[in-house]
Structure formats: C-alpha cells, structure tokens
C-alpha atoms as a PDB file:
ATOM      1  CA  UNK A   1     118.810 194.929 216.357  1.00  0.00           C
ATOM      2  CA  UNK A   2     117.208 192.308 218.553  1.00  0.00           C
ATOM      3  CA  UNK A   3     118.089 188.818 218.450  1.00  0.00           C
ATOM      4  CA  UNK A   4     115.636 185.789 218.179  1.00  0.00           C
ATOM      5  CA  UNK A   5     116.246 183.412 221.148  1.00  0.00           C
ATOM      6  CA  UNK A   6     117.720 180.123 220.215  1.00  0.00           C
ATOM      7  CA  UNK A   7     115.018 177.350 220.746  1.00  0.00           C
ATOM      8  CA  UNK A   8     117.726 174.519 221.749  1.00  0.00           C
ATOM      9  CA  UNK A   9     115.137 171.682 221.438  1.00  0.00           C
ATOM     10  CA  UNK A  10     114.339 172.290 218.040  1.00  0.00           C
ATOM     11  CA  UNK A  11     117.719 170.429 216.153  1.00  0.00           C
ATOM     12  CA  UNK A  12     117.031 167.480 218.818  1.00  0.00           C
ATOM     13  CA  UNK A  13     113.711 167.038 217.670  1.00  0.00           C
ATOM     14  CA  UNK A  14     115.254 166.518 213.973  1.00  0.00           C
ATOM     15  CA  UNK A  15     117.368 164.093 215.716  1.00  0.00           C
ATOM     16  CA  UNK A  16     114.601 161.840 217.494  1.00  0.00           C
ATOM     17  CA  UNK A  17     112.457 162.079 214.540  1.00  0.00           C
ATOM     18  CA  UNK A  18     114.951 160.574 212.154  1.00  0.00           C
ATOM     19  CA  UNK A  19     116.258 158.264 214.766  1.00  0.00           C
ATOM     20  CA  UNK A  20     112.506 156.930 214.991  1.00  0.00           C
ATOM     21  CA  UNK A  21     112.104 157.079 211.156  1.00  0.00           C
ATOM     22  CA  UNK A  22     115.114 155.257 210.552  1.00  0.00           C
ATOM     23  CA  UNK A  23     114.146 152.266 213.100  1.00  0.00           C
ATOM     24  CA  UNK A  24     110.619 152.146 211.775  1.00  0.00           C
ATOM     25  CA  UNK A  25     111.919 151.003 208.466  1.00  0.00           C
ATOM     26  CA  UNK A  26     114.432 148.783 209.990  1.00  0.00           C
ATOM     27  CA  UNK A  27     111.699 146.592 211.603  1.00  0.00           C
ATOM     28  CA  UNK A  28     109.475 146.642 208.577  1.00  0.00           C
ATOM     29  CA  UNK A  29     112.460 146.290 206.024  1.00  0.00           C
ATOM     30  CA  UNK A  30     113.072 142.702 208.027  1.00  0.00           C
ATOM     31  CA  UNK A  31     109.854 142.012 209.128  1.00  0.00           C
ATOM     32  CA  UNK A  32     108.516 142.141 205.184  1.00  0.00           C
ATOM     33  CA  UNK A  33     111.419 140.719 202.846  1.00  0.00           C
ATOM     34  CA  UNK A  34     112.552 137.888 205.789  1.00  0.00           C
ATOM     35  CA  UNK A  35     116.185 138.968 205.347  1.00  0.00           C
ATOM     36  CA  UNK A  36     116.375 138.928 209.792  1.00  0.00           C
ATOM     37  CA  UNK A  37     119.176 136.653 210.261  1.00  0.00           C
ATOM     38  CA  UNK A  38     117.497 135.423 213.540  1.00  0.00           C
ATOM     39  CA  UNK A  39     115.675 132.072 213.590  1.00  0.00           C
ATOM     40  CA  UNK A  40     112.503 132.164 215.412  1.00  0.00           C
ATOM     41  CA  UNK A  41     111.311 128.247 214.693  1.00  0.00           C
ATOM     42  CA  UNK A  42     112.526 125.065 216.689  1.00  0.00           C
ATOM     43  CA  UNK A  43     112.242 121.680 217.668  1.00  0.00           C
ATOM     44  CA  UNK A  44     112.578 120.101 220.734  1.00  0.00           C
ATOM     45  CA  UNK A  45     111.378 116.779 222.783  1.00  0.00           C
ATOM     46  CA  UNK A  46     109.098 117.410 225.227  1.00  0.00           C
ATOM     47  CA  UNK A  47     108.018 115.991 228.430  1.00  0.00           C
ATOM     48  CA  UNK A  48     105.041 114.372 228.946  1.00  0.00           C
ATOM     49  CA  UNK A  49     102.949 114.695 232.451  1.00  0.00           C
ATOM     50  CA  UNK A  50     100.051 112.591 232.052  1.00  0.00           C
ATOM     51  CA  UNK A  51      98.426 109.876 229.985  1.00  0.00           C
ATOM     52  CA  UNK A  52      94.601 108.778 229.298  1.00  0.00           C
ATOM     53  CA  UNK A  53      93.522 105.537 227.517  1.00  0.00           C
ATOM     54  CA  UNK A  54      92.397 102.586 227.643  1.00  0.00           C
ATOM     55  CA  UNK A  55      93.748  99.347 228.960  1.00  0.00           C
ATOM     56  CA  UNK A  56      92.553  96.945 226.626  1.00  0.00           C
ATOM     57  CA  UNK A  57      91.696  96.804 223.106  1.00  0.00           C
ATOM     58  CA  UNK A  58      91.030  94.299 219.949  1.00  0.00           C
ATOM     59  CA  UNK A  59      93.358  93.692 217.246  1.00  0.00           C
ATOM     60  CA  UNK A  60      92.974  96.166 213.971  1.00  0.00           C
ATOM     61  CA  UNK A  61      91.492  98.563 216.217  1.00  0.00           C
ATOM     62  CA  UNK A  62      92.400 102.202 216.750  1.00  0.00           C
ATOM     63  CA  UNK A  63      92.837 102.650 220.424  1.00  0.00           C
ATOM     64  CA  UNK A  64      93.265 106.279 220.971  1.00  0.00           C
ATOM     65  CA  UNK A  65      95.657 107.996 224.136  1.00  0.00           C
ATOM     66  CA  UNK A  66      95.210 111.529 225.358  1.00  0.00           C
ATOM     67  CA  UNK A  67      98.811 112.456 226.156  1.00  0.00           C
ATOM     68  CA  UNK A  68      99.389 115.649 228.071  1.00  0.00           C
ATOM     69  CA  UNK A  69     102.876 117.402 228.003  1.00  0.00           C
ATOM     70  CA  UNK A  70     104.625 120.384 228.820  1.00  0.00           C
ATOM     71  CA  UNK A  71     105.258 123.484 226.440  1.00  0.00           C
ATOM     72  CA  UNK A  72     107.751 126.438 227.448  1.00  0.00           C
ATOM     73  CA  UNK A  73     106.534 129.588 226.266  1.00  0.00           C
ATOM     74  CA  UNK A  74     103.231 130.933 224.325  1.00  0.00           C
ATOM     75  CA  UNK A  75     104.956 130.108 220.970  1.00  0.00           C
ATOM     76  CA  UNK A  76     104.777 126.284 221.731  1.00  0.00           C
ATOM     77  CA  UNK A  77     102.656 123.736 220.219  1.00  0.00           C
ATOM     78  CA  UNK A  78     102.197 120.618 219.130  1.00  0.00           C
ATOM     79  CA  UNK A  79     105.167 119.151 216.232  1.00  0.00           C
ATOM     80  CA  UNK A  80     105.231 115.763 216.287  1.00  0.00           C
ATOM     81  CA  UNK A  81     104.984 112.381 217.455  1.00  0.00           C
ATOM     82  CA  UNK A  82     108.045 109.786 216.944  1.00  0.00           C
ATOM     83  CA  UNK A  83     107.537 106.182 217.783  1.00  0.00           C
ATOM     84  CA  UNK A  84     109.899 103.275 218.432  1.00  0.00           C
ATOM     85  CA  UNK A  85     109.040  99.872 217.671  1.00  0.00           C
ATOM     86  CA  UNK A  86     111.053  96.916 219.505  1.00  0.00           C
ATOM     87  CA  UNK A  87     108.781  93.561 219.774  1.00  0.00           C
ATOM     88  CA  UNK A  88     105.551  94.443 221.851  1.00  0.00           C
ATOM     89  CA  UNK A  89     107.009  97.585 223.596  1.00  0.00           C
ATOM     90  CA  UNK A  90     106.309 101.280 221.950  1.00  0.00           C
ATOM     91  CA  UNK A  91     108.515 104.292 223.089  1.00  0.00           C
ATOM     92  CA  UNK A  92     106.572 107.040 222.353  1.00  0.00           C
ATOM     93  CA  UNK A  93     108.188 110.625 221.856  1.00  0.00           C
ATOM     94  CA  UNK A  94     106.385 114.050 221.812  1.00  0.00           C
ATOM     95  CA  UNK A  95     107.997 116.890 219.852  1.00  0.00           C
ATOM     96  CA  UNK A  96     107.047 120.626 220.602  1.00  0.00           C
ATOM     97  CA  UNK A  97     107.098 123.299 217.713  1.00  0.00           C
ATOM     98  CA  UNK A  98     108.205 126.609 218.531  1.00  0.00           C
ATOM     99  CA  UNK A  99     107.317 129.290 215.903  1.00  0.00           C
ATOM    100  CA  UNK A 100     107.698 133.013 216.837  1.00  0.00           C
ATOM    101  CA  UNK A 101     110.555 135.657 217.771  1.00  0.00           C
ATOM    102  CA  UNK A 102     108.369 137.131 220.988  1.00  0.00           C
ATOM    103  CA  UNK A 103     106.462 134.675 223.184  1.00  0.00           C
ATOM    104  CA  UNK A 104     104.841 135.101 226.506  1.00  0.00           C
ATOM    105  CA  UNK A 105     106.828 133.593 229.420  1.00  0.00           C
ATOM    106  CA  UNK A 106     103.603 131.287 230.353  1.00  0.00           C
ATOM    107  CA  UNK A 107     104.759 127.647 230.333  1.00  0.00           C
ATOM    108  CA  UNK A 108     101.737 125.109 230.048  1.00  0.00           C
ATOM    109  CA  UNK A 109     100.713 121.859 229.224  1.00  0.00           C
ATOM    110  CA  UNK A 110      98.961 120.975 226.262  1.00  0.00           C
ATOM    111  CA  UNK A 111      96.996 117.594 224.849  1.00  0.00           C
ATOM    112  CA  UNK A 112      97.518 115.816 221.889  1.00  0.00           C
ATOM    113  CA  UNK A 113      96.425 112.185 220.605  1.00  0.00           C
ATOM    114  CA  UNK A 114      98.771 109.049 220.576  1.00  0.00           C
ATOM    115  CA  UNK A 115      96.768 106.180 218.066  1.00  0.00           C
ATOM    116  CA  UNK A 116      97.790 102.515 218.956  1.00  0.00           C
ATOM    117  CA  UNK A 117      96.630  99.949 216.360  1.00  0.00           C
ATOM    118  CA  UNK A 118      97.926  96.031 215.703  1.00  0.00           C
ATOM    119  CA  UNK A 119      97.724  93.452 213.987  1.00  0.00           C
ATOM    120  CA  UNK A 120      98.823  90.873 216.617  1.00  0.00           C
ATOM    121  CA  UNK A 121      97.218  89.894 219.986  1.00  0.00           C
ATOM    122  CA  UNK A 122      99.716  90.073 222.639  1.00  0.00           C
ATOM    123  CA  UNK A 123     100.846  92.305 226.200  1.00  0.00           C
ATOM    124  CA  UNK A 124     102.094  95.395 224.753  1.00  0.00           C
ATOM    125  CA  UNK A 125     104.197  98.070 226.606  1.00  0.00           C
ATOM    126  CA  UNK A 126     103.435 101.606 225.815  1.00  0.00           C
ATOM    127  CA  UNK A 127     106.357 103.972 227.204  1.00  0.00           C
ATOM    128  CA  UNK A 128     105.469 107.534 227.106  1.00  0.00           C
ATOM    129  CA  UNK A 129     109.615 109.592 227.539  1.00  0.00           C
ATOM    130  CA  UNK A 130     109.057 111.951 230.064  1.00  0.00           C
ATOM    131  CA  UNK A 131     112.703 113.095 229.069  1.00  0.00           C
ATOM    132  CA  UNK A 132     115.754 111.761 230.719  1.00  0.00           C
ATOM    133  CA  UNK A 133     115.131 108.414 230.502  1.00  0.00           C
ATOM    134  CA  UNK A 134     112.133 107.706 232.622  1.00  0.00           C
ATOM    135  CA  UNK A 135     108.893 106.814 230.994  1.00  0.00           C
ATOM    136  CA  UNK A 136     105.334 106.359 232.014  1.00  0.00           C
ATOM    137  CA  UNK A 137     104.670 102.914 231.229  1.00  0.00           C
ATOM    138  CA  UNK A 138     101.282 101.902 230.368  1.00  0.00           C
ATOM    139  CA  UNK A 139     100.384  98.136 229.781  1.00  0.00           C
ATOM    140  CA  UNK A 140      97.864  97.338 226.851  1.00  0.00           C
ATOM    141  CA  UNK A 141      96.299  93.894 226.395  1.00  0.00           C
ATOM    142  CA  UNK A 142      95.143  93.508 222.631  1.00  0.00           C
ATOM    143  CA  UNK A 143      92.881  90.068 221.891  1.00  0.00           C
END
C-alpha cells in the first residue's frame, strides 16, 4: 500500500482563510451598523497665522477678514467661529472640525471668513487668539 504524502500547508490555509473571513466582517459589521465604540469627530481651537482685511469701514457695513489658521491632519476643517464682545474690542476664536478615524499626517493651514458689521462709529479692536493668550490685534476705524 502506498501512502499519500501529507501536504502540511493545506489545514493552514483553512486557518488564514477564516482568519481573513472573520476580520472582513468585523470591519464591515462596524463600519455599516456604527456600533465602533471609537469616536472619530472633534473639536478643538485653533491657531490662527495670518489675517487680511481692511482697515477702515462705514457703519452697517459688512467688512469681511480672510483669516488663515492651522489644521493638524487631513481630517481637519473648518467648525466654527466664536466671538467675544466687550465694548469696542472683538476676540475672535477659530474652531477646527475633525471628522474621520484615518487622516493623513499633513498639517496645513486653511482660510476661512471673519464678517465685522456695527452699528456704532468708533476705534474697534479686532483680536484674532492665536492660542495661548496672544492675539493678532488688528485696529478697525468704522465712521
């Protein structure tokens, strides 16, 4: 009687395929009914660079500021804006949305717009947080 040679790979390949199979359905399983118990979405302040507008402006008028900040990863964006009102000065905040699980490493800076508008003539201090407590201050005159 001659024997058949035992193919050793063969029971490993059952293995690996199941292994495979199983982690397949794992991904889609979360990645369809949202049960993943990670949270892929934040808020945070960011830091703004750079600010374009103008210096002067009349009152009831929409006076328009390019501000520039900084985003960590690919999954940043734009959130939000928060302002502070105390008298004439403005402190103007810049959140960043994060939305995504896997984002490239490539920090950047990004642009949004910051809209000034009054009622009142006056000096008024615009101070754009650059995080930490220091500001770019930008003085607006408003007839």
């Amino acid at each position: 009687m001659k024997r058949q040679p035992i193919n050793k790979t063969e029971p490993y390949k059952s293995v690996m395929f199941l292994t495979v199979l199983f982690c397949v359905l794992s991904l889609v399983e979360t990645g369809c009914t949202g049960n993943s118990t990670e949270n892929c979405s934040s808020i945070q302040q960011a830091f703004i660079s750079k600010v374009d507008g103008s210096k002067s402006g009349n009152i009831n008028q929409d006076i328009p500021f390019t501000v520039y900040f900084g985003i960590n990863n690919g999954c940043g964006k734009y959130g939000s804006i928060t302002e502070t009102v105390s008298g004439n000065t403005r402190i103007v905040s810049i959140n960043a949305k994060y939305d995504g699980c896997v984002c490239t490493a490539m920090a950047s800076v990004i642009s949004t717009i910051y809209t000034f508008k009054t009622s009142q003539a006056g000096i008024y201090y615009l101070k754009f947080s650059q995080g930490n407590n220091s500001f770019i201050i930008d003085t607006l005159t408003i007839q």
